[in-house]
PDB file of N, CA and C in Angstrom:
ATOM      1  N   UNK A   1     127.029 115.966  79.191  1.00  0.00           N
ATOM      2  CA  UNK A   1     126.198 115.742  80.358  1.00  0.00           C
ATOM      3  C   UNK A   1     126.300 114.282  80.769  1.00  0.00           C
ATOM      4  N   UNK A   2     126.562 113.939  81.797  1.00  0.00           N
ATOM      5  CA  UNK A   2     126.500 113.288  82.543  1.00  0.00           C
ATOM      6  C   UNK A   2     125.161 112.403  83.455  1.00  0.00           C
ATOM      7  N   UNK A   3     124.900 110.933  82.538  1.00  0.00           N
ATOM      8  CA  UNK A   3     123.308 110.981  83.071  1.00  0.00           C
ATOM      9  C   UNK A   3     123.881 109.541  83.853  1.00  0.00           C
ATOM     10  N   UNK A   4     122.858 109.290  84.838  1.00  0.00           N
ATOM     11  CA  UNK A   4     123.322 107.793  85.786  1.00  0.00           C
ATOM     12  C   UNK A   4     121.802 107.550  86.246  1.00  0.00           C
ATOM     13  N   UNK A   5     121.599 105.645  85.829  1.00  0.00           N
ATOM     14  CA  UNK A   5     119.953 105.352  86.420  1.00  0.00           C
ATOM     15  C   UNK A   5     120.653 103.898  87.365  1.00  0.00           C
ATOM     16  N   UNK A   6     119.751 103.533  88.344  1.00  0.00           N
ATOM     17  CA  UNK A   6     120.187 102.636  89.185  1.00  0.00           C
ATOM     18  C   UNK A   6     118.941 102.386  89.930  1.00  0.00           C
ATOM     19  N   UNK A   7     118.689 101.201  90.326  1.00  0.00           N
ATOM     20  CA  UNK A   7     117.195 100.852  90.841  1.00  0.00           C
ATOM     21  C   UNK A   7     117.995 100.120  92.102  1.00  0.00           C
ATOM     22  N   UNK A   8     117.095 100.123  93.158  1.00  0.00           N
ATOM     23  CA  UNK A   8     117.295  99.590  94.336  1.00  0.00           C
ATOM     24  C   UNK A   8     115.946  98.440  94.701  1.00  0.00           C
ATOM     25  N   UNK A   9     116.284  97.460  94.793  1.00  0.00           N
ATOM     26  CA  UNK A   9     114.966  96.323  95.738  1.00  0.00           C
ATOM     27  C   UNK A   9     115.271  96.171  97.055  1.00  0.00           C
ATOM     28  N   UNK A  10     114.570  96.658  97.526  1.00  0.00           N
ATOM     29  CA  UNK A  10     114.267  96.914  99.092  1.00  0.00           C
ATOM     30  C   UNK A  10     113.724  95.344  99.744  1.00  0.00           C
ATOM     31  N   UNK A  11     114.138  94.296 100.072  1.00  0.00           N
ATOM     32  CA  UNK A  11     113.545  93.323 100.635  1.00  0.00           C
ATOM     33  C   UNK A  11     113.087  92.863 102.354  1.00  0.00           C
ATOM     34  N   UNK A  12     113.839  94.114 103.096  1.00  0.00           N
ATOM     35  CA  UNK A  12     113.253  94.435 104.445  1.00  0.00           C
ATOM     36  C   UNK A  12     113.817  95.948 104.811  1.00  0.00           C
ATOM     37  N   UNK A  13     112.788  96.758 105.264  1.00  0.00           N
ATOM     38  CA  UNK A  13     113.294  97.873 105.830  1.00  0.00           C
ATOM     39  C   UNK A  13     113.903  97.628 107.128  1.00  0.00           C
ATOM     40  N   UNK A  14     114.661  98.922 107.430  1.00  0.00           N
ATOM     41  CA  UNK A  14     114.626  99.222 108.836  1.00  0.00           C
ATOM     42  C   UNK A  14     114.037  99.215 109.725  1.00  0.00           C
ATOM     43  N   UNK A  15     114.822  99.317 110.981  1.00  0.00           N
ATOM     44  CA  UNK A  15     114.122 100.114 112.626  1.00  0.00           C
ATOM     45  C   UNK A  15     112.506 100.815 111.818  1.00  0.00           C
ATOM     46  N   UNK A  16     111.414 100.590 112.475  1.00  0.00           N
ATOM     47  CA  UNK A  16     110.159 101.214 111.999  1.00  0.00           C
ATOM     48  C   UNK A  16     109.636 101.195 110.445  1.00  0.00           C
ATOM     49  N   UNK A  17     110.333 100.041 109.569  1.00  0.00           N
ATOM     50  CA  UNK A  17     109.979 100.063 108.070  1.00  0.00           C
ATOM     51  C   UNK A  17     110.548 101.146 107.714  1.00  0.00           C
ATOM     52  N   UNK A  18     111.740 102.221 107.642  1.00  0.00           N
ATOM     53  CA  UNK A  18     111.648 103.377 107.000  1.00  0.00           C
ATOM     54  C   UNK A  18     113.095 103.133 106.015  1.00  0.00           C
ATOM     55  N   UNK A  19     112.641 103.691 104.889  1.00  0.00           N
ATOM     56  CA  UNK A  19     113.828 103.741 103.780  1.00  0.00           C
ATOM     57  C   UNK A  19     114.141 104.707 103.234  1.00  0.00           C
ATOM     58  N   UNK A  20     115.514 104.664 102.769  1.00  0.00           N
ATOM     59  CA  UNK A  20     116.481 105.876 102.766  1.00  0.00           C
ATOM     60  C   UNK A  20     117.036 105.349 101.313  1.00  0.00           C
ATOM     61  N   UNK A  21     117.091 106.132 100.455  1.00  0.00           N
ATOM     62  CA  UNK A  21     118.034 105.795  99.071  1.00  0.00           C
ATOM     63  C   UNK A  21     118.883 107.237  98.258  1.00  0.00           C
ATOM     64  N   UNK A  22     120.342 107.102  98.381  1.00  0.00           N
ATOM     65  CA  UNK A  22     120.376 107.966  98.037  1.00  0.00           C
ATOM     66  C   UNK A  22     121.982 108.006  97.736  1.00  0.00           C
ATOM     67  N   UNK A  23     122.435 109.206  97.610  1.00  0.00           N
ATOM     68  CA  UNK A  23     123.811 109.802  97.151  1.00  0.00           C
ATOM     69  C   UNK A  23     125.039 110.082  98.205  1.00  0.00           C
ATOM     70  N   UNK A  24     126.427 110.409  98.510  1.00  0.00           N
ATOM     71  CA  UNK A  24     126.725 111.619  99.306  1.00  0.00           C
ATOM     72  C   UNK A  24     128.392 111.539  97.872  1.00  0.00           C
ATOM     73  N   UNK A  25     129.016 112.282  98.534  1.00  0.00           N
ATOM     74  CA  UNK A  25     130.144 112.738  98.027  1.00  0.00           C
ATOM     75  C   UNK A  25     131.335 112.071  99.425  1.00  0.00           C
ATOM     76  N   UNK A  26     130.720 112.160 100.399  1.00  0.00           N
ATOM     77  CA  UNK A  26     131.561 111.980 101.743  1.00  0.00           C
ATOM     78  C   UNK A  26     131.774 110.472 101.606  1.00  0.00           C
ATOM     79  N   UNK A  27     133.322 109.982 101.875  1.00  0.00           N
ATOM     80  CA  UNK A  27     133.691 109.133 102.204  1.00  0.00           C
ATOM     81  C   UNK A  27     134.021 108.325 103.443  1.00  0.00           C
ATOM     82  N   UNK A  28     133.569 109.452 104.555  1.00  0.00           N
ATOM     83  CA  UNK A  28     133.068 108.359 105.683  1.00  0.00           C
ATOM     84  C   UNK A  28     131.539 109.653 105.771  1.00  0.00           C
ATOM     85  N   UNK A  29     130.373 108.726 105.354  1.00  0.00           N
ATOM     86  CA  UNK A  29     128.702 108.821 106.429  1.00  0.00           C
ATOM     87  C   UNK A  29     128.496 108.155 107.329  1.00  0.00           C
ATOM     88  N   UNK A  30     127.990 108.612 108.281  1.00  0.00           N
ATOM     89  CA  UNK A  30     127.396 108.449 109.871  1.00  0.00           C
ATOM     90  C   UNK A  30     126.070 107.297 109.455  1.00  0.00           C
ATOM     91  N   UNK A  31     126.176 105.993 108.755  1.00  0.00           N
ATOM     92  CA  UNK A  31     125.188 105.512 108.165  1.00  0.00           C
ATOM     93  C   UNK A  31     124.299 105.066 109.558  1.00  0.00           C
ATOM     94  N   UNK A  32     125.156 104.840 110.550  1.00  0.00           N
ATOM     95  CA  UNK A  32     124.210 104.541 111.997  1.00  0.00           C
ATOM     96  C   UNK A  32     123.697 105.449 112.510  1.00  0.00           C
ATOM     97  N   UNK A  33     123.932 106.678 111.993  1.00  0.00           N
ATOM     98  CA  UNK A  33     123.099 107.852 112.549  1.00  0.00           C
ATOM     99  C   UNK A  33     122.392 108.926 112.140  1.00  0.00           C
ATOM    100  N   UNK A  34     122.357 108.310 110.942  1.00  0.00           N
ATOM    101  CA  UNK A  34     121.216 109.532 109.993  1.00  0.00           C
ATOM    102  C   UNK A  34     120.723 108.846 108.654  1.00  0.00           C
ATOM    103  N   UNK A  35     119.812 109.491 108.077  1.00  0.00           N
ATOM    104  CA  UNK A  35     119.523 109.194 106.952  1.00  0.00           C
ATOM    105  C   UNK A  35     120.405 109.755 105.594  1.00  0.00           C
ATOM    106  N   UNK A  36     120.718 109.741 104.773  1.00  0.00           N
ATOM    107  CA  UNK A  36     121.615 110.182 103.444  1.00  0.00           C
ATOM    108  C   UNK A  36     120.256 111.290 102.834  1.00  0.00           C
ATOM    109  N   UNK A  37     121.070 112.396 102.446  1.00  0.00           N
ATOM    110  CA  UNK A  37     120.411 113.540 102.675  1.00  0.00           C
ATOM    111  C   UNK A  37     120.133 114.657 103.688  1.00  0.00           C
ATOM    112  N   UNK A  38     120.176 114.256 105.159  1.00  0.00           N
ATOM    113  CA  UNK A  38     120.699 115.164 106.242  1.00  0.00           C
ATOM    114  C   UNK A  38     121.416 115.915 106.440  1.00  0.00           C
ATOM    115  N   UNK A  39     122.513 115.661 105.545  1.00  0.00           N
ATOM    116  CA  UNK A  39     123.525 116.465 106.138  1.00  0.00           C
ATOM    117  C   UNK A  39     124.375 117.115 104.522  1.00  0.00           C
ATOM    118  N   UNK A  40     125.251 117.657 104.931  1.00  0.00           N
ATOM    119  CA  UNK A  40     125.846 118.579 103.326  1.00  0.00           C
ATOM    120  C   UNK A  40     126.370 117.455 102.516  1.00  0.00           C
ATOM    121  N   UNK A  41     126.595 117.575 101.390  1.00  0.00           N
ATOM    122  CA  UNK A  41     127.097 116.541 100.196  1.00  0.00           C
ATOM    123  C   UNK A  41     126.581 115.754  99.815  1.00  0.00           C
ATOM    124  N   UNK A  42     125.124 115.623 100.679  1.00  0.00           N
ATOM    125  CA  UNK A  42     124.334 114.292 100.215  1.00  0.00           C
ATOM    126  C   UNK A  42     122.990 114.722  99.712  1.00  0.00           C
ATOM    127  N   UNK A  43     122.236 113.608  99.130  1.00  0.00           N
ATOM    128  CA  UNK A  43     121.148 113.727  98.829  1.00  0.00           C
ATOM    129  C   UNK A  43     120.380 112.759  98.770  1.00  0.00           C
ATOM    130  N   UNK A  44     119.036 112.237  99.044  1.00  0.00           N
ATOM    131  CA  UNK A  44     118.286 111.125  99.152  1.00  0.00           C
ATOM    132  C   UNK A  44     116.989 111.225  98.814  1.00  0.00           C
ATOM    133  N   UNK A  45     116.077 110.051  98.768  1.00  0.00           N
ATOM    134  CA  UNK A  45     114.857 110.276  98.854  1.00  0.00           C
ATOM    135  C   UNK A  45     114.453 108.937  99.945  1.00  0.00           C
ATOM    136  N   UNK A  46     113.405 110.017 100.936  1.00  0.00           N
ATOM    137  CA  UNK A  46     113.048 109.353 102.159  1.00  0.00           C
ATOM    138  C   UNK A  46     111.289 108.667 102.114  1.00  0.00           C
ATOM    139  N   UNK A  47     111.452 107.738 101.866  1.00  0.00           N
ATOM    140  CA  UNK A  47     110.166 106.673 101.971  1.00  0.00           C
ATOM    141  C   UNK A  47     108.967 107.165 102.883  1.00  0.00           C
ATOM    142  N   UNK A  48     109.765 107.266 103.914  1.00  0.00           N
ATOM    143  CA  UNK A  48     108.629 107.930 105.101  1.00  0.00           C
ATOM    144  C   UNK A  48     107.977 108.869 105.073  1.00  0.00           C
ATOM    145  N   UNK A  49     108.405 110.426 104.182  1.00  0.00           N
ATOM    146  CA  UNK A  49     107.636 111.028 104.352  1.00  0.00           C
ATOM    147  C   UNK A  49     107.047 111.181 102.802  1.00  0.00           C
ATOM    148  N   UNK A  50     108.186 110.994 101.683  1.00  0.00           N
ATOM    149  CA  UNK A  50     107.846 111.271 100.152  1.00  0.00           C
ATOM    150  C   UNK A  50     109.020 112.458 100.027  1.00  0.00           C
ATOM    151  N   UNK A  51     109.785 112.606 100.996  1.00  0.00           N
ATOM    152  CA  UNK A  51     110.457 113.745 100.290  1.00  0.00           C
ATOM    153  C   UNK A  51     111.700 113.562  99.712  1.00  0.00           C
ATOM    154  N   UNK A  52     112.543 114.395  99.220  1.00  0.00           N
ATOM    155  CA  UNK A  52     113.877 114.748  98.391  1.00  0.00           C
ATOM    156  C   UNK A  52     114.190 115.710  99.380  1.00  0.00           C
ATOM    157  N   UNK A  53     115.739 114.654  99.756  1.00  0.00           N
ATOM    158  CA  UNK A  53     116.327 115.902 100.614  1.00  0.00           C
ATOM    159  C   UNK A  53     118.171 115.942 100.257  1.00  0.00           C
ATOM    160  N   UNK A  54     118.082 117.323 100.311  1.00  0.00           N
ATOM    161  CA  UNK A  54     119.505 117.700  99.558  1.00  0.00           C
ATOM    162  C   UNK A  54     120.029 118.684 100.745  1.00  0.00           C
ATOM    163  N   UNK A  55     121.234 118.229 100.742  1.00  0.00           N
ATOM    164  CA  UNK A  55     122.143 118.735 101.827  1.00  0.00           C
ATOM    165  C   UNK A  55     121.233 119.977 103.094  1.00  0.00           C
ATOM    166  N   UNK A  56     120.275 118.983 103.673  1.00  0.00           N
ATOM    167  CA  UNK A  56     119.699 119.463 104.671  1.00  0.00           C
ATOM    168  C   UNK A  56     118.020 119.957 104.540  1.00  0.00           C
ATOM    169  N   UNK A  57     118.221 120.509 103.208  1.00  0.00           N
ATOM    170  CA  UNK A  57     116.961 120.896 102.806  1.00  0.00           C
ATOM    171  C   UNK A  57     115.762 119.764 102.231  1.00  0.00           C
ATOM    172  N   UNK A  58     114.815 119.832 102.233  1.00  0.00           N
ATOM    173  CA  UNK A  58     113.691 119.258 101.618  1.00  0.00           C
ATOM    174  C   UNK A  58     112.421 119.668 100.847  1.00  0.00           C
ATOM    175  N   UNK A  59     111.975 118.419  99.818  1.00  0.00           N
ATOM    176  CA  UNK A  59     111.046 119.165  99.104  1.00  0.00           C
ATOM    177  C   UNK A  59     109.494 117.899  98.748  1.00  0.00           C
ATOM    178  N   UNK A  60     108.324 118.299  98.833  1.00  0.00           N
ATOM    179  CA  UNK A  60     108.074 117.002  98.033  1.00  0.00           C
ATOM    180  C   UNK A  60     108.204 116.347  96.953  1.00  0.00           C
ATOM    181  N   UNK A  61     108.341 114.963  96.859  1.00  0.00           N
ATOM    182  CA  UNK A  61     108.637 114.435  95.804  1.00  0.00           C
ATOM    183  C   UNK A  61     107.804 113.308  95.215  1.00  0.00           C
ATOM    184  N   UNK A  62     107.326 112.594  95.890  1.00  0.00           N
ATOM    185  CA  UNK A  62     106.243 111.521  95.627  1.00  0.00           C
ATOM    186  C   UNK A  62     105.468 111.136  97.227  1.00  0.00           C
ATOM    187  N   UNK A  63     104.622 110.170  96.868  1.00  0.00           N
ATOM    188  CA  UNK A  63     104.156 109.845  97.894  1.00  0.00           C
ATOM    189  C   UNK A  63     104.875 108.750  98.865  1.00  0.00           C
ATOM    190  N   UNK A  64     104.248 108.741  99.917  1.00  0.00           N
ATOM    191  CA  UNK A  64     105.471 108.085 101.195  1.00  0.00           C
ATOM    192  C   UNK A  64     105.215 106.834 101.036  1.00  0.00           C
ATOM    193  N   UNK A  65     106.139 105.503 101.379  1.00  0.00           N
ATOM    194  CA  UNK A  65     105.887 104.134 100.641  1.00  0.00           C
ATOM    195  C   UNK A  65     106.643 103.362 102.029  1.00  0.00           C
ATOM    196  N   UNK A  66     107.059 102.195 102.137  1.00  0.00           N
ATOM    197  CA  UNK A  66     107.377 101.365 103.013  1.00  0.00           C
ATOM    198  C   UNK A  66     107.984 100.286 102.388  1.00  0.00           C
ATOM    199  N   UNK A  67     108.807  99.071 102.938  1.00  0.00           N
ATOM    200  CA  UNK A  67     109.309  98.154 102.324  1.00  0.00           C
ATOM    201  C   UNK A  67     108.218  97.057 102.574  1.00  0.00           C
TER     202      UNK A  67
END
């Protein structure tokens, strides 16, 4: 098994404070036009709302946070 940990410090969000952290498999993402997790091969967790989203789908995951 295969385990991987990695921490991110966020020192300014985006457009509206919102943060995106996450995975894809794709070697070119649309990073100007979506969040990671939107779309197939990827997966993220989105600040704004608290969720985990995997190739399109979503679930809750913690509570929603800001930079």
């Amino acid at each position: 098994m295969i385990k991987a940990y990695f921490e991110v410090k966020v020192i300014l969000g985006g457009f509206f404070d919102q943060v995106a952290v996450g995975l894809t498999v794709s070697q070119i993402f649309p990073v100007e036009d979506m969040f990671v997790g939107y779309m197939q091969g990827s997966i993220g967790f989105h600040g704004d709302d608290g969720k985990c989203y995997i190739n399109g789908d979503s679930f809750e995951y913690s509570s929603p946070y800001s930079s």
